[in-house]
Protein backbone atom coordinates (compact mmCIF):
# COMPACT_ATOMS: atom_id res chain seq x y z
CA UNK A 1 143.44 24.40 157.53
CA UNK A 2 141.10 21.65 156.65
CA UNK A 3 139.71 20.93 152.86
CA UNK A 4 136.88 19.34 152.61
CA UNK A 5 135.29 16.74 149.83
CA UNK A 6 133.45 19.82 148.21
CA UNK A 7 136.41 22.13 148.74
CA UNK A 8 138.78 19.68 146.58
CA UNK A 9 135.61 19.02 144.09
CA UNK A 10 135.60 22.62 143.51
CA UNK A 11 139.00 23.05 142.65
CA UNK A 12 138.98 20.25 140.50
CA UNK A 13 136.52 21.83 138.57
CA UNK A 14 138.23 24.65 138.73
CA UNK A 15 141.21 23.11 136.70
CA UNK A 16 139.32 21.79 134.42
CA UNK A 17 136.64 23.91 133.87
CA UNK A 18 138.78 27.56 133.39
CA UNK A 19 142.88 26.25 133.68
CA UNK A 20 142.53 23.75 131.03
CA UNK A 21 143.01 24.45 127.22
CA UNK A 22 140.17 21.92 126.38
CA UNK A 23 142.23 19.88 124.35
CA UNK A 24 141.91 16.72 125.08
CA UNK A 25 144.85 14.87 122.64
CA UNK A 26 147.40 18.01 123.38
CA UNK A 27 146.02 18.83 126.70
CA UNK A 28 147.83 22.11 128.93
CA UNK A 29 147.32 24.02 131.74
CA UNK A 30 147.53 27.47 132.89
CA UNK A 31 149.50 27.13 136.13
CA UNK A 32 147.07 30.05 137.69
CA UNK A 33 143.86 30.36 137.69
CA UNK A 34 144.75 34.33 137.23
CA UNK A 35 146.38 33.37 133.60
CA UNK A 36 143.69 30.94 132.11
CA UNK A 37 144.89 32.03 129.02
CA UNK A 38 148.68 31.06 129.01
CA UNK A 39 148.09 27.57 128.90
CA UNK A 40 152.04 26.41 129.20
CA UNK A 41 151.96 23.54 131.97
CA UNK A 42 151.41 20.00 131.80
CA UNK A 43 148.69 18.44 134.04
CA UNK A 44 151.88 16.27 135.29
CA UNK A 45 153.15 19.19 136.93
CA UNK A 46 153.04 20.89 140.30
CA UNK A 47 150.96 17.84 141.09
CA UNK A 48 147.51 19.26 139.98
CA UNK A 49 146.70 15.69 138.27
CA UNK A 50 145.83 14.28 142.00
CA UNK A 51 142.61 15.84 141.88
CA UNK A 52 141.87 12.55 139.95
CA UNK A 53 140.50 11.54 142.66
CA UNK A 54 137.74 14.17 142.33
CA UNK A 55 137.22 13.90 138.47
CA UNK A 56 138.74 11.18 136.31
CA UNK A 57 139.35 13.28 134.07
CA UNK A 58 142.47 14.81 135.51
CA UNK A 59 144.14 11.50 135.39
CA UNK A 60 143.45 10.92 131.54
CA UNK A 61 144.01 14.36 130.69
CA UNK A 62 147.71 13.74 132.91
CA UNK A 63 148.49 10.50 131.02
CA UNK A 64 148.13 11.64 128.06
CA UNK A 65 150.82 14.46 128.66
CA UNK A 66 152.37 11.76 130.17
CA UNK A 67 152.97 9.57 127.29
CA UNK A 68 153.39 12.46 124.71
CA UNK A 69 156.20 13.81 127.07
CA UNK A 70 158.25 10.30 126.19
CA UNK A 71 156.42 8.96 129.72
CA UNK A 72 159.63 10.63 132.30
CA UNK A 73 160.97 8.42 134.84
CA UNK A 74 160.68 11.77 137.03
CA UNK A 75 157.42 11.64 136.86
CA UNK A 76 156.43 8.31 137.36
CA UNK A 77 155.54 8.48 140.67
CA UNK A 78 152.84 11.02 140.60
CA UNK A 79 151.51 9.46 137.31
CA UNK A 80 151.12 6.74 139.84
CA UNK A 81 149.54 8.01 142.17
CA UNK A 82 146.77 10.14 139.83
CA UNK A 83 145.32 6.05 138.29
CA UNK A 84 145.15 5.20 142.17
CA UNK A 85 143.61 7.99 143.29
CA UNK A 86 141.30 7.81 139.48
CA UNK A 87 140.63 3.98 140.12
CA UNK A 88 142.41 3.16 137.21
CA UNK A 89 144.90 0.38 138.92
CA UNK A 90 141.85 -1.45 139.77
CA UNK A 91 140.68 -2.48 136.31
């Protein structure tokens, strides 16, 4: 199976757009699109803050769960790899 550009921009915007609570200082997600409404996850988990490098906004959204989460060593690594797919290393 092969995802496109489009395909991941799409899903990104999915995320954002109808699995996101829409707060952006407390920010969770639904971990399905099917329960929008149970907003429960952090962006940190499952992964879903690589789409950063689709929308920036998935990174910020992740580090600030991130740092309110007491920034876990666990974690680290993807947290990483969201501000280089985002860009953000390279300011």
């Amino acid at each position: 199976m092969v995802f496109t550009d489009e395909d991941l921009q799409r899903l990104a915007n999915t995320w954002l757009e109808v699995m996101w609570n829409g707060d952006e200082e407390k920010p969770l997600f639904a971990e399905r699109v099917a329960e929008n409404e149970d907003f429960r996850g952090s962006p940190v988990t499952r992964d879903w803050c690589l789409l950063s490098q689709w929308d920036r906004r998935a990174y910020e959204l992740a580090l600030t769960a991130y740092t309110d989460a007491g920034q876990k060593p666990a974690s680290a690594p993807v947290m990483l790899l969201c501000a280089k797919r985002a860009g953000a290393l390279e300011e």
